[in-house]
N, C-alpha and C. Protein backbone atom coordinates (compact mmCIF):
# COMPACT_ATOMS: atom_id res chain seq x y z
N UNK A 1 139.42 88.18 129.02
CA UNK A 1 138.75 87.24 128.16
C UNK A 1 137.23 87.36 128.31
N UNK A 2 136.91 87.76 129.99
CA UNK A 2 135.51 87.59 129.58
C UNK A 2 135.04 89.11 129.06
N UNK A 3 135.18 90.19 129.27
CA UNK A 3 135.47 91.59 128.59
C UNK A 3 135.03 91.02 126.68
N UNK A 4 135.80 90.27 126.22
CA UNK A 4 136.43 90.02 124.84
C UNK A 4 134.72 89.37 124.67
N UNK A 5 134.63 88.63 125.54
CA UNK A 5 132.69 87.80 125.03
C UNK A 5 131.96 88.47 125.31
N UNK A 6 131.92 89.25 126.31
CA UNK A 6 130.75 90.29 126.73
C UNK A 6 130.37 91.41 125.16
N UNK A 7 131.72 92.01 124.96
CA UNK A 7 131.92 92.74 123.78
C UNK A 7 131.01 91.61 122.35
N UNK A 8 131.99 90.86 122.36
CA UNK A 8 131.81 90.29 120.96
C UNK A 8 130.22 89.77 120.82
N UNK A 9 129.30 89.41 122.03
CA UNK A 9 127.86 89.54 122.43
C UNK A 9 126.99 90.56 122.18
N UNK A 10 127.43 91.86 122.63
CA UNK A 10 126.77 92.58 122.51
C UNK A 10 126.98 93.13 120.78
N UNK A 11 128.06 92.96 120.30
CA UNK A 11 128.42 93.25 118.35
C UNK A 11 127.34 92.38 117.79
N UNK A 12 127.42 90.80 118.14
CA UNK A 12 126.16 90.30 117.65
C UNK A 12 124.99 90.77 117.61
N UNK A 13 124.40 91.42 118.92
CA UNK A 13 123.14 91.60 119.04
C UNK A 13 123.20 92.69 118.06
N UNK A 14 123.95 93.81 118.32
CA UNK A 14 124.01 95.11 117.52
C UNK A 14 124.15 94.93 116.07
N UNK A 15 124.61 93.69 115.49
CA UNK A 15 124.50 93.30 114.32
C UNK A 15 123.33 92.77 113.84
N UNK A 16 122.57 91.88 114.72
CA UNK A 16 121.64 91.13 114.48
C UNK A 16 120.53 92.42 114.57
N UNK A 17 120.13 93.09 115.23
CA UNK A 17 119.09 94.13 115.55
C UNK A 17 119.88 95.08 113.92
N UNK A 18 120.54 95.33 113.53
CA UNK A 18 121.26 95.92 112.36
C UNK A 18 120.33 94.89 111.12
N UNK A 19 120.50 93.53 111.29
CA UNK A 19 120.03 93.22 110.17
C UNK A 19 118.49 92.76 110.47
N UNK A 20 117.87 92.69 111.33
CA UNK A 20 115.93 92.81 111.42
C UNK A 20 116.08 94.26 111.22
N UNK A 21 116.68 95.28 111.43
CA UNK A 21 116.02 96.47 110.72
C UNK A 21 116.19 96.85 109.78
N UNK A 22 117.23 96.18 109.11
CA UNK A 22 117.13 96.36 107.04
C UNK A 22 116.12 95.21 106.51
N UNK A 23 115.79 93.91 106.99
CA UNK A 23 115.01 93.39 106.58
C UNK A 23 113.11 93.68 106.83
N UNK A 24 112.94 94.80 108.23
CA UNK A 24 112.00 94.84 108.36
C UNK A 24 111.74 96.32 107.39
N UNK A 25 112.88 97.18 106.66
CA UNK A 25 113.09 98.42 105.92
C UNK A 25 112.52 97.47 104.48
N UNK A 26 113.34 96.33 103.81
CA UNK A 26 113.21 95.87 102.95
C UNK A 26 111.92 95.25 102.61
N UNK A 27 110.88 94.67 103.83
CA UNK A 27 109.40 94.47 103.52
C UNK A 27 108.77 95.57 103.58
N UNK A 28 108.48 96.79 103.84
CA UNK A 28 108.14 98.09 103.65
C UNK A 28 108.15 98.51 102.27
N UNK A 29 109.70 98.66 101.94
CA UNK A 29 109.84 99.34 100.91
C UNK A 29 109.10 98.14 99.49
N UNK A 30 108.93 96.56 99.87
CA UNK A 30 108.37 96.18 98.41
C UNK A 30 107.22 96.39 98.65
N UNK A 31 106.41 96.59 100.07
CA UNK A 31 104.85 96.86 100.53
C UNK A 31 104.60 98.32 99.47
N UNK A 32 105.50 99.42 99.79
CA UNK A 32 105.63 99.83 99.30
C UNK A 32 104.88 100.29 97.50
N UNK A 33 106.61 99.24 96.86
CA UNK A 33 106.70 99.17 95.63
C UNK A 33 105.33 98.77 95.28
N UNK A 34 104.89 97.67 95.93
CA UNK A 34 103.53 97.06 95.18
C UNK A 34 102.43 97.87 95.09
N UNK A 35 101.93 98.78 96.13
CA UNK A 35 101.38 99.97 96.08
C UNK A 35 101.42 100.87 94.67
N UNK A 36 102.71 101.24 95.09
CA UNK A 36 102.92 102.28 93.98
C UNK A 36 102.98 101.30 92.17
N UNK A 37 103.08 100.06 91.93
CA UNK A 37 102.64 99.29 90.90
C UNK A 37 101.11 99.22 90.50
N UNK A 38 100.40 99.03 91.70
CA UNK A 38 98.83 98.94 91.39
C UNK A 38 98.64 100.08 91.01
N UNK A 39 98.53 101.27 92.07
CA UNK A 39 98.38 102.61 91.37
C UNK A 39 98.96 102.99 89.77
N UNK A 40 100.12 102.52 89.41
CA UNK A 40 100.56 102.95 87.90
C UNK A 40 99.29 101.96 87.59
N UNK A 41 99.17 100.51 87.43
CA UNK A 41 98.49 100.09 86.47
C UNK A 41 97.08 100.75 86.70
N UNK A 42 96.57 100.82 87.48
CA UNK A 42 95.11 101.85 87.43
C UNK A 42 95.00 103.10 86.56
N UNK A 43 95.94 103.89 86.57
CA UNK A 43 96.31 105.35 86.23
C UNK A 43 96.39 104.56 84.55
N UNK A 44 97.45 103.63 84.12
CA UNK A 44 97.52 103.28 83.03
C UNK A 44 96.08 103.01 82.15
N UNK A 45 95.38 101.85 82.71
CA UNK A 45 93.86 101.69 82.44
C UNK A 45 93.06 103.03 81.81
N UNK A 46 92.48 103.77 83.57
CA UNK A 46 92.47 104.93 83.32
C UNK A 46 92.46 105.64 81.75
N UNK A 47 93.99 105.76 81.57
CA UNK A 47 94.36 106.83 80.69
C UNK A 47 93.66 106.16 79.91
N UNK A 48 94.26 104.77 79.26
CA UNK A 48 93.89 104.14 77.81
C UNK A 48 92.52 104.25 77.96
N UNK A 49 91.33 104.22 78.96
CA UNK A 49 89.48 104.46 78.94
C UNK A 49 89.60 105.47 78.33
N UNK A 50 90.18 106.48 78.81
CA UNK A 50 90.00 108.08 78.62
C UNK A 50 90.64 108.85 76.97
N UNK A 51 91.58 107.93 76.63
CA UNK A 51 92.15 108.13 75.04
C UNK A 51 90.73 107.84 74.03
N UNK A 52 90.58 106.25 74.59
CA UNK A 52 89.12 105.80 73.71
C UNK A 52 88.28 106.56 73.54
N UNK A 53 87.73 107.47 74.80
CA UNK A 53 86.59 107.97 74.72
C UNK A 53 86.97 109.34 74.02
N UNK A 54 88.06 110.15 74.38
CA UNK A 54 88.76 111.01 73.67
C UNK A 54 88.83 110.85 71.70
N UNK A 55 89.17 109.90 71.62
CA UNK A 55 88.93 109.13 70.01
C UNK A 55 87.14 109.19 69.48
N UNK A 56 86.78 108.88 70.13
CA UNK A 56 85.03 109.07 69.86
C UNK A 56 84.63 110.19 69.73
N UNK A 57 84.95 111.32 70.67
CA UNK A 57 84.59 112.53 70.86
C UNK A 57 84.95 113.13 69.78
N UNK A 58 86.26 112.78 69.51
CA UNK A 58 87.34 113.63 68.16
C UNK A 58 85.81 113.36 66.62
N UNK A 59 86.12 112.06 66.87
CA UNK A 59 85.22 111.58 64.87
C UNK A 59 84.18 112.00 65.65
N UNK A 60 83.40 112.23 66.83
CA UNK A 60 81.86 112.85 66.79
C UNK A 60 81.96 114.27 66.40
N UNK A 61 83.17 115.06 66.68
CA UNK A 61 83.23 116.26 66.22
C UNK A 61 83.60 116.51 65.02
N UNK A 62 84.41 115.84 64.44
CA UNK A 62 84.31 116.06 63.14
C UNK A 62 83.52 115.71 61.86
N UNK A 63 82.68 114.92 62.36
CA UNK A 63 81.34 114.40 62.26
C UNK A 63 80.28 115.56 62.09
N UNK A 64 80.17 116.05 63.36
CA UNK A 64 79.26 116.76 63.29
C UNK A 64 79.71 117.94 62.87
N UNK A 65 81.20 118.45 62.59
CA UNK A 65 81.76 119.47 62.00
C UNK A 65 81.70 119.76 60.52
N UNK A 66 81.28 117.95 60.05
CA UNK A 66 80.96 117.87 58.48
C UNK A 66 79.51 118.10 58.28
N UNK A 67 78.66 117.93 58.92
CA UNK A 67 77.64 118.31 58.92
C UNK A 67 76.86 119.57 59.00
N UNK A 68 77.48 120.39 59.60
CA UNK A 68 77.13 121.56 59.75
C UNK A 68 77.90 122.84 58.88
N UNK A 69 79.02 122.24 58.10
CA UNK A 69 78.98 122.61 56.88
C UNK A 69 78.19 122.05 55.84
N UNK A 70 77.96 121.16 55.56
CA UNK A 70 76.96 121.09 54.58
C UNK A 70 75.76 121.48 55.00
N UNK A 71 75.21 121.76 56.16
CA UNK A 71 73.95 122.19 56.35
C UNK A 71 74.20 123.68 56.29
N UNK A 72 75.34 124.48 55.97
CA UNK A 72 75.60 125.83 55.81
C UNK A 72 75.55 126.20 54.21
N UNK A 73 75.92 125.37 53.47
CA UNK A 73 76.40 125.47 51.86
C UNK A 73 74.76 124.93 51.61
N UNK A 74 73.66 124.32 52.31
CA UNK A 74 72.48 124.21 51.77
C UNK A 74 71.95 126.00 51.81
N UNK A 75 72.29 126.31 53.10
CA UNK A 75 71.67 127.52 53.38
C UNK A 75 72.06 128.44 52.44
N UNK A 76 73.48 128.41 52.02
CA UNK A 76 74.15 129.48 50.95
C UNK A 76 73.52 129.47 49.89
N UNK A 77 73.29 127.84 49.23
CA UNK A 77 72.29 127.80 47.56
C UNK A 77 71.30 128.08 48.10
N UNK A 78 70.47 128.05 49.29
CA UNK A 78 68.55 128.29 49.04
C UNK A 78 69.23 130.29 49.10
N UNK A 79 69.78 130.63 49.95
CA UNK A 79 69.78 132.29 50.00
C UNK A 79 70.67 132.83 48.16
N UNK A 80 71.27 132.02 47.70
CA UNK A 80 71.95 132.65 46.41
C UNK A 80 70.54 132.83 45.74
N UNK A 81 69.86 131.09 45.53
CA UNK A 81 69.04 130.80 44.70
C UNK A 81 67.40 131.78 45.07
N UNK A 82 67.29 132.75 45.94
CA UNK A 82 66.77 133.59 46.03
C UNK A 82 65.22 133.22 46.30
N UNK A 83 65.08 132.00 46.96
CA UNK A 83 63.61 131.23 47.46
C UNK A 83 63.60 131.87 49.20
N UNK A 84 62.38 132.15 49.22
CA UNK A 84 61.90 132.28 50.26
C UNK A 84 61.79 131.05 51.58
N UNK A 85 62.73 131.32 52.14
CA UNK A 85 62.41 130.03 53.70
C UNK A 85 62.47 130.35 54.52
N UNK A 86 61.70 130.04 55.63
CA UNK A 86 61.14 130.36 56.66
C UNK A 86 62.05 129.36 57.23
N UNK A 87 62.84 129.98 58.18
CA UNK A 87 63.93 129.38 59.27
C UNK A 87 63.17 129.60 60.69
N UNK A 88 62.49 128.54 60.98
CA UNK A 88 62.08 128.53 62.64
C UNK A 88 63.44 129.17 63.19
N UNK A 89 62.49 129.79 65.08
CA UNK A 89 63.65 130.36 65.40
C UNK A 89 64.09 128.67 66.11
N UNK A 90 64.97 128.67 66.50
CA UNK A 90 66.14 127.67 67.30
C UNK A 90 66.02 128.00 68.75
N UNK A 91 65.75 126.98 69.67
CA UNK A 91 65.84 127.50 71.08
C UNK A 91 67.30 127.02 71.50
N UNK A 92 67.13 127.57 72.46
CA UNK A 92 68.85 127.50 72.92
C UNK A 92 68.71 126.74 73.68
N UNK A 93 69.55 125.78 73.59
CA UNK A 93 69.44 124.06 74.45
C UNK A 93 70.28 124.71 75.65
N UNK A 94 71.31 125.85 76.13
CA UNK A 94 71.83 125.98 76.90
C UNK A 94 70.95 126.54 77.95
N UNK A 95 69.81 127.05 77.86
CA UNK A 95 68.89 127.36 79.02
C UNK A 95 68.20 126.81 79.39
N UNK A 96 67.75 125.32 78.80
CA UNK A 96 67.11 123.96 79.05
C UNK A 96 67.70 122.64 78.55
N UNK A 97 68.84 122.40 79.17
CA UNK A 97 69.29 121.29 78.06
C UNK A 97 68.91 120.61 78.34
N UNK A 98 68.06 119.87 79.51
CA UNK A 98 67.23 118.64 79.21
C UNK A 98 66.18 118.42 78.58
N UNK A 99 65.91 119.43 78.06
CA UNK A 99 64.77 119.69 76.86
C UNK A 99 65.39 119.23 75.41
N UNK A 100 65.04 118.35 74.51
CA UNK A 100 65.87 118.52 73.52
C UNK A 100 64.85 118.91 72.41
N UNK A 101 65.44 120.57 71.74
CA UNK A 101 63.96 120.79 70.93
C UNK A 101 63.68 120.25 69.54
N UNK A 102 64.72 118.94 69.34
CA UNK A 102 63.60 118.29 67.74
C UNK A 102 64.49 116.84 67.94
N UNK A 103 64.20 116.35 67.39
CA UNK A 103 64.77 114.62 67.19
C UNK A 103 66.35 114.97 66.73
N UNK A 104 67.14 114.39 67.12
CA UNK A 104 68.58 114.70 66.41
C UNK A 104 68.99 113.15 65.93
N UNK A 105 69.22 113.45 64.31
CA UNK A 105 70.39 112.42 63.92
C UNK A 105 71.08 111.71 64.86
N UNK A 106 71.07 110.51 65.01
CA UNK A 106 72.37 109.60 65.59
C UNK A 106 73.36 110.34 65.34
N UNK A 107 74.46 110.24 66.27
CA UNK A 107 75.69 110.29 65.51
C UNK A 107 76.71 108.38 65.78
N UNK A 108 77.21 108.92 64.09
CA UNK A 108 77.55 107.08 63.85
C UNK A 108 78.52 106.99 64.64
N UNK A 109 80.16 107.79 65.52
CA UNK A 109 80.77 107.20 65.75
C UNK A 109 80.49 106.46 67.10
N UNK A 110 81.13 105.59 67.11
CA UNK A 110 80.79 104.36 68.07
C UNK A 110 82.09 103.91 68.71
N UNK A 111 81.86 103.54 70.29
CA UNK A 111 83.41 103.29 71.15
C UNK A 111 84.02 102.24 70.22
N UNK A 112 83.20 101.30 69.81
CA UNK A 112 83.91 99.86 68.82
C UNK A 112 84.39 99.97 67.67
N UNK A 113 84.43 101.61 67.30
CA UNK A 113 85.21 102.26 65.62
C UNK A 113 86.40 101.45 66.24
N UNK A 114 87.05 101.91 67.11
CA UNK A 114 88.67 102.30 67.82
C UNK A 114 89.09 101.21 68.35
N UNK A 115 90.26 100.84 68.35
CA UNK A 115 90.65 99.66 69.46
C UNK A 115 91.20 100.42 70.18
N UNK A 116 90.69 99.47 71.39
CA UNK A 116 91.15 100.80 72.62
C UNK A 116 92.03 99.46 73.64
């Protein structure tokens, strides 16, 4: 009999130490989870900043993609129309780009076109 309590004592403990180490597994793993939640919503943020600004970039380029065809089809009528123009040369902003060599047009698109 006493064999039978000694046993059935030590099953408790071995049970009880069984369940503080799934419950001390189970605060980990939501320590865890919550971790890995903040990180998605950051990454989420993130992306949606980075779409917006991606959206701006797009209409600034096609923006300025419309522009520089029509500033090509001017060049085509002055060279059809057979007038003499004197085309300054162009410096190349890539060997000084903090130089900017003439005033440039705004460009209109704006982060507040887009809902972001």
């Amino acid at each position: 009999m006493l064999s039978n309590r000694e046993s059935a004592r030590r099953s408790r403990i071995r049970k009880q130490k069984q369940l503080e180490d799934l419950v001390n597994e189970v605060s980990a793993l939501q320590k865890d989870n919550s971790q890995l939640s903040e990180k998605i919503n950051v990454t989420t943020q993130r992306y949606a900043e980075m779409e917006c600004a991606n959206n701006v970039l797009r209409a600034q380029a096609m923006e300025l993609t419309e522009r520089l065809r029509s500033l090509n089809s001017v060049l085509y009528i002055v060279e059809v129309s057979g007038y003499a123009v004197d085309i300054p040369e162009i410096p190349d902003p890539l060997m000084k780009p903090w130089q900017i060599p003439c005033p440039v047009q705004p460009i209109m698109a704006l982060a507040d076109m887009f809902e972001c």
